[in-house]
Protein backbone atom coordinates (compact mmCIF):
# COMPACT_ATOMS: atom_id res chain seq x y z
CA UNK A 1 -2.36 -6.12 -41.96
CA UNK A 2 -0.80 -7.23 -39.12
CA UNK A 3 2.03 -4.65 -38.96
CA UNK A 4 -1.07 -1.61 -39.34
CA UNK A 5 -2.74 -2.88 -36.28
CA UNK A 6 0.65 -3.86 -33.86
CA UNK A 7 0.13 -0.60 -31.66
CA UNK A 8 -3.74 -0.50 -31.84
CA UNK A 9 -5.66 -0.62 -28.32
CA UNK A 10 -7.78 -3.48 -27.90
CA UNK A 11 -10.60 -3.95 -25.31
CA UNK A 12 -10.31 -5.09 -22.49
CA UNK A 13 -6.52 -4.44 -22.79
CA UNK A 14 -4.87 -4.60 -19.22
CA UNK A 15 -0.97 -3.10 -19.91
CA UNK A 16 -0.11 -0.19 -22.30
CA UNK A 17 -0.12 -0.33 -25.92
CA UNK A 18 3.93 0.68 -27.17
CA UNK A 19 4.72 3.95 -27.27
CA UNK A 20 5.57 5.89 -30.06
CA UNK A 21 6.82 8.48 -28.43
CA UNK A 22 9.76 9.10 -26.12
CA UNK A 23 7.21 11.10 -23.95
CA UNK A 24 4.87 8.40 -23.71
CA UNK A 25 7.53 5.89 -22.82
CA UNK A 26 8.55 8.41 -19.93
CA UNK A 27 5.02 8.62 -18.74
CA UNK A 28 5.23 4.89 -18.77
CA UNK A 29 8.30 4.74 -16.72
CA UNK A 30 7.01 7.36 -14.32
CA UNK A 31 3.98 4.97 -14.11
CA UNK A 32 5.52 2.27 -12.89
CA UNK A 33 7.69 4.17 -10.24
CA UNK A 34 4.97 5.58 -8.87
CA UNK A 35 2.99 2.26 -8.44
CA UNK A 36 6.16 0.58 -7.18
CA UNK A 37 5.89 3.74 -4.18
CA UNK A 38 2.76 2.85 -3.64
CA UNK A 39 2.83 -0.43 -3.63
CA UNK A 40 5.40 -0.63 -0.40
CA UNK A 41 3.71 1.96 1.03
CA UNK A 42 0.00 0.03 1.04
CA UNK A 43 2.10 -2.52 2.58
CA UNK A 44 3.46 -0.95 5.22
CA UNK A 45 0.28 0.57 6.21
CA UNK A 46 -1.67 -2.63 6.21
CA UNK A 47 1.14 -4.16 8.28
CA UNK A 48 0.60 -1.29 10.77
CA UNK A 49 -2.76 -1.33 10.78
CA UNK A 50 -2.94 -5.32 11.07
CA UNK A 51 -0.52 -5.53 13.66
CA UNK A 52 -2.44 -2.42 16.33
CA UNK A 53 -5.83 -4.90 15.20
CA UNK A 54 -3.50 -8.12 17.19
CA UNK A 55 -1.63 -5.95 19.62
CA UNK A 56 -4.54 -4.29 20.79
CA UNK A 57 -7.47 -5.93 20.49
CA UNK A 58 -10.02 -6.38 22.96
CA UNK A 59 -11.90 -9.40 25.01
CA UNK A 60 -15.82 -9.84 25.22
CA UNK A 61 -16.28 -8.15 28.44
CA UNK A 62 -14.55 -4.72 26.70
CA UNK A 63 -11.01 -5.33 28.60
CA UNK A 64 -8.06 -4.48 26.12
CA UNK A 65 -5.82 -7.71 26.46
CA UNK A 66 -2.12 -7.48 25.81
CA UNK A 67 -0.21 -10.19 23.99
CA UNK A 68 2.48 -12.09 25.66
CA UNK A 69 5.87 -9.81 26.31
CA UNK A 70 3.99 -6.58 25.02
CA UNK A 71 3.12 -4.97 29.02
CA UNK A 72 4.94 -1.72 27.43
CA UNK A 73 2.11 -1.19 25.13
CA UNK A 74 -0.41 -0.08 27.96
CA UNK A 75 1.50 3.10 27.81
CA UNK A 76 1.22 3.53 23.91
CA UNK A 77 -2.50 5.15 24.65
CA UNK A 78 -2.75 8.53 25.20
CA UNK A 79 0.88 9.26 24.86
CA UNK A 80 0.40 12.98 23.34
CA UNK A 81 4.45 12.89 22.85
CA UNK A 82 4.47 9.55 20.73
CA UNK A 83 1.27 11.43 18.81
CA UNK A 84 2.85 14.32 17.82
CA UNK A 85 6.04 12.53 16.46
């Protein structure tokens, strides 16, 4: 009985059952190159986005402060040739 139900889908099942196919174990590979892509590129947006949230925050009174060593990043604002690229 054990052998009939080896490939069966369970609930709650998290991976992929085995395939029995050589097309479903490409679609399986293609899955997890894709996630892999995606994966480093979540991560390098939320490293973007977390480091303009430091870089460019601003105080209570509304001012945008600057951290330490970063007076070149005024100029990052409104720079339509940096926007384009």
């Amino acid at each position: 009985m054990a052998l009939v139900c080896a490939d069966v889908a369970v609930p709650h099942q998290i991976n992929f059952q085995n395939p029995a196919t050589l097309v479903m174990d490409g679609i399986i590979d293609l899955h997890h190159d894709v996630m892999t892509f995606l994966v480093f590129i979540v991560l390098g947006v939320v490293y973007v986005l977390g480091s303009a949230i430091v870089h460019y925050r601003a105080n209570e009174a509304g001012h945008r402060e600057f951290a330490p060593g970063m007076a070149a990043a005024r100029h990052v604002n409104h720079h339509t040739a940096l926007e384009v690229i």
